[in-house]
Each structure stands twice: as structure tokens, then as C-alpha cells.
Protein backbone atom coordinates (compact mmCIF):
# COMPACT_ATOMS: atom_id res chain seq x y z
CA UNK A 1 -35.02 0.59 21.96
CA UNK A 2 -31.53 0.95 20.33
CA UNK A 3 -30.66 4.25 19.32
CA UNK A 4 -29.43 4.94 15.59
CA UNK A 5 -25.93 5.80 15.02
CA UNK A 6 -25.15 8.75 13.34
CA UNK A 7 -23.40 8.80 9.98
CA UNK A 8 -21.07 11.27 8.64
CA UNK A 9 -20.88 11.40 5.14
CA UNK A 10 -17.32 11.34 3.98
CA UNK A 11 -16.09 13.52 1.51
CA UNK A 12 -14.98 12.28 -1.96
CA UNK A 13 -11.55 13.94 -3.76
CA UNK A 14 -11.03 13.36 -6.31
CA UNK A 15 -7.29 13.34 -8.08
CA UNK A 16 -6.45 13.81 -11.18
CA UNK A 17 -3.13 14.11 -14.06
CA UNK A 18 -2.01 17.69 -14.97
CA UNK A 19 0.93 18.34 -17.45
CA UNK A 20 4.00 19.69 -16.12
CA UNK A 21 5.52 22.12 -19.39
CA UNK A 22 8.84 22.83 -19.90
CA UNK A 23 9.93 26.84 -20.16
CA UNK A 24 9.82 28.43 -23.56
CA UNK A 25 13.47 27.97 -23.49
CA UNK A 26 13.42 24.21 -24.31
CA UNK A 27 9.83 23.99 -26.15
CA UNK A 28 7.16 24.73 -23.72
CA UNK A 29 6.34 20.77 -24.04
CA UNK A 30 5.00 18.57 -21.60
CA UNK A 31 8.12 16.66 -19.58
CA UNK A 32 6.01 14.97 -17.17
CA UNK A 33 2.89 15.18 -14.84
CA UNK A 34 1.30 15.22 -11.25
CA UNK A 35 -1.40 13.33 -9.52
CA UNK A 36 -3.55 16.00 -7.32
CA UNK A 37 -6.77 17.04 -6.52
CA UNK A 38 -5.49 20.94 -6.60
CA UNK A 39 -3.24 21.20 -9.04
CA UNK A 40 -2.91 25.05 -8.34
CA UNK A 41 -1.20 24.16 -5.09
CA UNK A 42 1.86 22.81 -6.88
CA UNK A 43 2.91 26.51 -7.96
CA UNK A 44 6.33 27.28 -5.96
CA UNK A 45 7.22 23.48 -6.19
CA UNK A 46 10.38 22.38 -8.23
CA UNK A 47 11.41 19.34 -10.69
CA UNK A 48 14.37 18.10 -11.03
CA UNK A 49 15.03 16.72 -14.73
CA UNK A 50 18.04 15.42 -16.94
CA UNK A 51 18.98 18.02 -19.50
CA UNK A 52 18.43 15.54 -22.38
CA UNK A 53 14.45 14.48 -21.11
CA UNK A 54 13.93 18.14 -20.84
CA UNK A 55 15.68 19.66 -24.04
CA UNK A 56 15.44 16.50 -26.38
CA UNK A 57 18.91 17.61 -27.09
CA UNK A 58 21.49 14.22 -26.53
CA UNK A 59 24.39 17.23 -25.46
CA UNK A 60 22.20 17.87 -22.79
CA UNK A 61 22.78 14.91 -21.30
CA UNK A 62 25.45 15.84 -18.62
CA UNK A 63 23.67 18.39 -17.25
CA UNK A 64 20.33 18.44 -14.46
CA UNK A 65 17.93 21.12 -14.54
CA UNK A 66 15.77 22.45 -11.40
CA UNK A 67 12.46 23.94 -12.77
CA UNK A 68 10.41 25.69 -10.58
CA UNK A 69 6.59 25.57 -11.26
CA UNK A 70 5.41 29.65 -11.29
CA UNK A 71 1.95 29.55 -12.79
CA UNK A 72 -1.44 27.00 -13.19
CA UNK A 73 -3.80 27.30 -15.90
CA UNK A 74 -5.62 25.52 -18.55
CA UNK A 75 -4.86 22.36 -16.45
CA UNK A 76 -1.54 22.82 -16.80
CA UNK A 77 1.09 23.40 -14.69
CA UNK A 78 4.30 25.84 -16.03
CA UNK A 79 7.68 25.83 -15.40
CA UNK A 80 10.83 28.17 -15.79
CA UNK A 81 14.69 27.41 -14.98
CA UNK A 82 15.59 27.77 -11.22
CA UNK A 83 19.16 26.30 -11.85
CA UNK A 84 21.39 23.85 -13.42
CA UNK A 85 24.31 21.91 -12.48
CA UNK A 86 27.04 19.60 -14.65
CA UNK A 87 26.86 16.43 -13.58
CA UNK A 88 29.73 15.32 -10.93
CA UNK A 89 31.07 12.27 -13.24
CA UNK A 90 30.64 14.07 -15.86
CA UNK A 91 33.41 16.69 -14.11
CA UNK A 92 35.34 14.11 -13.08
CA UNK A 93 35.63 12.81 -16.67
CA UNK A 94 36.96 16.35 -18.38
CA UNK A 95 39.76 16.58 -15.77
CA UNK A 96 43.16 15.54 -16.61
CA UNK A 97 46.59 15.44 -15.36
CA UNK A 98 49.28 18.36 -16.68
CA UNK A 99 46.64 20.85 -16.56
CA UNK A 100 45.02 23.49 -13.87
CA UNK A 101 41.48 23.28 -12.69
CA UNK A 102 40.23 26.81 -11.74
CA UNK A 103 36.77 26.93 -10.08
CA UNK A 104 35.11 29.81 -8.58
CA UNK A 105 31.42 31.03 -6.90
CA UNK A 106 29.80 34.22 -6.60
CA UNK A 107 26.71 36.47 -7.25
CA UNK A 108 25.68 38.17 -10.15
CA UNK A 109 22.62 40.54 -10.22
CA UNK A 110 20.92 40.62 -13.62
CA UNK A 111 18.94 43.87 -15.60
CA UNK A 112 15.35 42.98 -14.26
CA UNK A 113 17.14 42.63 -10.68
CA UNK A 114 17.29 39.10 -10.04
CA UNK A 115 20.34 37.63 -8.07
CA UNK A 116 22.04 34.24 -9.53
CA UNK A 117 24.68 32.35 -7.67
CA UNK A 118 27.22 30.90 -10.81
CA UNK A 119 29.99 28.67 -10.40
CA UNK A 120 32.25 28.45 -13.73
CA UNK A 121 34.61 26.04 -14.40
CA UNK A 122 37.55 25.76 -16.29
CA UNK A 123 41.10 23.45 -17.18
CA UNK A 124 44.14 25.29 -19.01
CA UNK A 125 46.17 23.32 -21.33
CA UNK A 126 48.95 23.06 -19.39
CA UNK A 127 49.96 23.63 -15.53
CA UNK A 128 49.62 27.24 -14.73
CA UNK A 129 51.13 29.54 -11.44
CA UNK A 130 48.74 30.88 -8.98
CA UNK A 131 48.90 34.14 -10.14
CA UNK A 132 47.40 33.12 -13.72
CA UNK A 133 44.56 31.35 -11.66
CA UNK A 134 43.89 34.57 -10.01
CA UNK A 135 43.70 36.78 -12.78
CA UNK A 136 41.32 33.93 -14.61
CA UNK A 137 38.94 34.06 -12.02
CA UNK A 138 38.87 37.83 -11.98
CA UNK A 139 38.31 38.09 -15.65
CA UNK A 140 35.65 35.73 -15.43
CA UNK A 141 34.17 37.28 -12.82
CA UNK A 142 34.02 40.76 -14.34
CA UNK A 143 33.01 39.12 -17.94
CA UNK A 144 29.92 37.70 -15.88
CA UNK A 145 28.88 40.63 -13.76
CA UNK A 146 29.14 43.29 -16.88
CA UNK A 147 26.79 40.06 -18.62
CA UNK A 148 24.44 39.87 -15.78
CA UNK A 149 23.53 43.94 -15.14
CA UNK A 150 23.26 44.06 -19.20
CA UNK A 151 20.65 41.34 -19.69
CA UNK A 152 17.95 39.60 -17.84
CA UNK A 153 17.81 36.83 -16.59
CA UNK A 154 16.24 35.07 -19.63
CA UNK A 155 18.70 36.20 -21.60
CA UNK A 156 21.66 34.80 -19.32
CA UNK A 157 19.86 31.24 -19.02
CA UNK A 158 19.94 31.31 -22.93
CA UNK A 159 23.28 32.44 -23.23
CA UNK A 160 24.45 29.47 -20.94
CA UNK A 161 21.95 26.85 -22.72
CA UNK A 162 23.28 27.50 -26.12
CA UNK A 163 26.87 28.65 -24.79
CA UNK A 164 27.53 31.79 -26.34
CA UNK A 165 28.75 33.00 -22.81
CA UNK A 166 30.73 30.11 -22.42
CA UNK A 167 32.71 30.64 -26.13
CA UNK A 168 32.85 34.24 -25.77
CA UNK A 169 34.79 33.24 -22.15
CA UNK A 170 37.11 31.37 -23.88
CA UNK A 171 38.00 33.66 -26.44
CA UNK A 172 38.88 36.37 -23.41
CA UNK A 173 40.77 34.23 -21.44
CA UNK A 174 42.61 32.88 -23.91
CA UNK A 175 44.85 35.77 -24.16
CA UNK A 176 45.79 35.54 -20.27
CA UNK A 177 46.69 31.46 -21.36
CA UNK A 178 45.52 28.75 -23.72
CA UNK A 179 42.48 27.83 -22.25
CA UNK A 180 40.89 23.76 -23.00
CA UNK A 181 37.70 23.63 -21.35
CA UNK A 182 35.18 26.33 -19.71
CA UNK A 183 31.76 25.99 -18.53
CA UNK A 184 29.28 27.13 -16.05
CA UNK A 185 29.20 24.12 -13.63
CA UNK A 186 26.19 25.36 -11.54
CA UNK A 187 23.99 28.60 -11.30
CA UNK A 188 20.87 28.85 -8.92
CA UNK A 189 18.65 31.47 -9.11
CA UNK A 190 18.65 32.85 -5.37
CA UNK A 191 15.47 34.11 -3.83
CA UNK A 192 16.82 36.77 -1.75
CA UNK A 193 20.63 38.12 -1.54
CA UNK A 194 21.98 40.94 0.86
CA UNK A 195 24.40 43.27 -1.38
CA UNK A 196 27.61 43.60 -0.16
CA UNK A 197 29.59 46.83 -0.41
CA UNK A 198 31.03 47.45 -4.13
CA UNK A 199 29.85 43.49 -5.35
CA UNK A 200 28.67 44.95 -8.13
CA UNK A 201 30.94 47.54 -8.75
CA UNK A 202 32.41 47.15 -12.46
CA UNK A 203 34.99 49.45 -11.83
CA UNK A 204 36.20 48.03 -8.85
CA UNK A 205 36.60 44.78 -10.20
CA UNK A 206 38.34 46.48 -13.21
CA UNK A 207 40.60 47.62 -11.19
CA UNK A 208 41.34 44.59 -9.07
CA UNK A 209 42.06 43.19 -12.80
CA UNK A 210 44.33 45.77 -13.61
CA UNK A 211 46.38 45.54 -10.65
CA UNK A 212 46.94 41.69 -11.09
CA UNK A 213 48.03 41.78 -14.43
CA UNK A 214 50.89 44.55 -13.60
CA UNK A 215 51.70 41.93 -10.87
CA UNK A 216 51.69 39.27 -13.03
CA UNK A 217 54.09 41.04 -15.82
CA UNK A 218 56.47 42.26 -12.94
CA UNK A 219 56.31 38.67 -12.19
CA UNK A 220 57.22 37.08 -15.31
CA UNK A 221 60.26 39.88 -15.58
CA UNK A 222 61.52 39.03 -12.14
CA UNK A 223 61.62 34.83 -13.75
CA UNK A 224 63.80 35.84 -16.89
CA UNK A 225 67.27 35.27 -17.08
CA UNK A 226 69.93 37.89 -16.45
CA UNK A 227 72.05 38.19 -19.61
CA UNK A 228 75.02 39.75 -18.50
CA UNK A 229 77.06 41.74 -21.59
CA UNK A 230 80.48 41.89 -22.12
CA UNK A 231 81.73 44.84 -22.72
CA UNK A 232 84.21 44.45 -25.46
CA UNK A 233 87.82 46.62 -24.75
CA UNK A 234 88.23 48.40 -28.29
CA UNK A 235 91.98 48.62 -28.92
CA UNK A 236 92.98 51.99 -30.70
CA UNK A 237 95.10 51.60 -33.90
């Protein structure tokens, strides 16, 4: 007599669409979804999304946005900004000849102690020296890191999305040299960072500052012309 096979019953799992919403920042509105059975599992997970699809804002539209998924409820998943980036032909298209492209990178630690790697970008109106490309870096850099330890890191993510950082840049630089386009090409919120010695240090950088613009002046005086006078002979009467 045959014997009966045994039969395993297989399990059923089912999937299902949950909302993927948009930080506070740009609407808390639903920019897209995700087909899974446990939707709770997509929390650490990141999007990638055009600036315009996730603002609704056409100026947006040259810049991609990494969201990171931090939190599942109601069937829904939520997002906040992990980073952004300028698009590369969009970079391509603001440079021009006759003029000085000045990029830089470095960490900035925020008020609720979160570490963001920035990369700013700017073009002066006309070819500058090395010198002047130093000192714009450095007073970027300190404009940025006295930012970053006065605000949180909400507050710097708004700053850059409706560029009141990146006018109130301009307006400081400007008086090193005429200044034609600034912005923050890329930031990344970093989750860890090792502190180097003095990084943070707002003096230090103050004085590094200080330092190159006595260098700079000494340098522009060494560049002028020599005027020699001539010393008139006065004939008595």
C-alpha cells in the first residue's frame, strides 16, 4: 500500500503599498511608495529624489535630495534630509571663462551635535590670485562652523533650502572680492566623525583668517608701483 506524502502548508505574505512622506521641510506629503510585507523594516533605508518631485518648487530642479526613512507609523513611512547635492551639469553650466572657481570640503558640527560634511561652491567675477582663494575659503569656512555650533541641524537644512546662508555668504565675501555665484554644492549628514584637534575651534580659525588677510595686504603693497619723487633744488633769491 502506497504511503501518503506529507504536505507542508506554505505560508502566504502578503505585500502591500505604504506612503513614503516627505520631511516637514518640503510639506510632509507623500513623494512616492513601497511594496512590502513589513513596512517597518524600511526604517534606516534612503530615497533618492529630484529637488523639484520632492519640493514642488521648479528652482529645485538642479538639485537631488537623499532622504533617509527614520520612523513607521500609521502605514506610513517618514522621511528627513540625509543630504543634497547640485547636479554635475548643472555645475558645469554656471562655470565660465575669466572667472575663479573656489571649491572646498569639510566638517561642521551643529548645536544638537550632529556632524555634516558641506562642500560650498563659488565663481568670482573676474580671475582672482591664490591668496584671495585662500582667504575665501577660510571665511567661508568660519561663516559655516560659527552657523553650524549656533543652530541645529534643522535649522541649517532650512537655511540652505531657502538660501539665507547662501546670501548672507555672499554679502561677507563680497568685501574680500566681487563675488557672482555661491552655493552649497553638497552636504551629507555623517553618521559618525572622529574630532580632530582645534576643528572646531572658532578662534583658531579666526586667527588663521586674520593672518591671511595681513598677508594678503602686505601682498597687494609689495604689487604697487614705486613712485619715485623728485626732489625739487629751491634756488635762494
Amino acid at each position: 500500500m502506497a504511503q501518503k506524502r506529507k504536505t507542508t502548508e506554505r505560508k502566504i505574505i502578503k505585500r502591500k503599498w505604504f506612503p513614503i512622506i516627505s520631511p516637514e521641510l518640503f510639506g510632509a506629503k507623500e513623494i512616492g511608495d513601497t511594496y512590502t510585507a513589513d513596512y517597518e523594516s524600511k526604517v534606516s533605508k534612503t530615497v533618492d529624489i529630484n529637488g523639484m518631485f520632492a519640493t514642488g518648487n521648479m528652482r529645485q530642479q538642479n538639485i537631488n535630495y537623499t532622504l533617509e526613512i527614520v520612523k513607521a507609523e500609521n502605514q506610513e513611512l517618514r522621511t528627513i534630509i540625509k543630504g543634497a547635492n547640485l547636479l554635475s551639469s548643472y555645475v558645469k553650466r554656471i562655470v565660465r571663462k575669466n572667472s575663479s572657481r573656489v571649491d572646498d570640503s569639510f566638517v561642521i558640527k551643529t548645536k544638537d551635535n550632529k556632524y555634516v560634511r558641506i562642500k560650498p561652491i563659488l565663481l568670482t567675477k573676474f580671475n582672482v590670485v591664490e591668496s584671495t582663494q585662500r582667504l575665501l575659503r577660510l571665511g567661508t569656512k568660519q561663516k559655516l562652523l560659527i552657523f553650524g555650533l549656533e543652530s541645529t541641524y534643522d535649522d541649517l537644512t532650512r537655511a540652505i533650502y531657502k538660501s539665507d546662508l547662501q546670501k548672507d555668504l555672499v554679502k561677507l565675501l563680497s568685501n574680500i572680492c566681487p563675488i557672482k555665484f555661491f552655493e552649497i554644492r553638497e552636504y551629507q549628514l555623517l553618521s559618525s566623525h572622529v574630532e580632530k584637534k582645534n576643528e572646531f575651534d572658532i578662534e583658531e580659525i579666526k586667527k588663521i583668517v586674520e593672518l591671511t588677510i595681513k598677508e594678503k595686504k602686505s601682498e597687494e603693497k609689495s604689487k604697487r608701483p614705486i613712485v619715485k619723487e623728485e626732489k625739487e633744488d629751491k634756488t635762494s633769491e
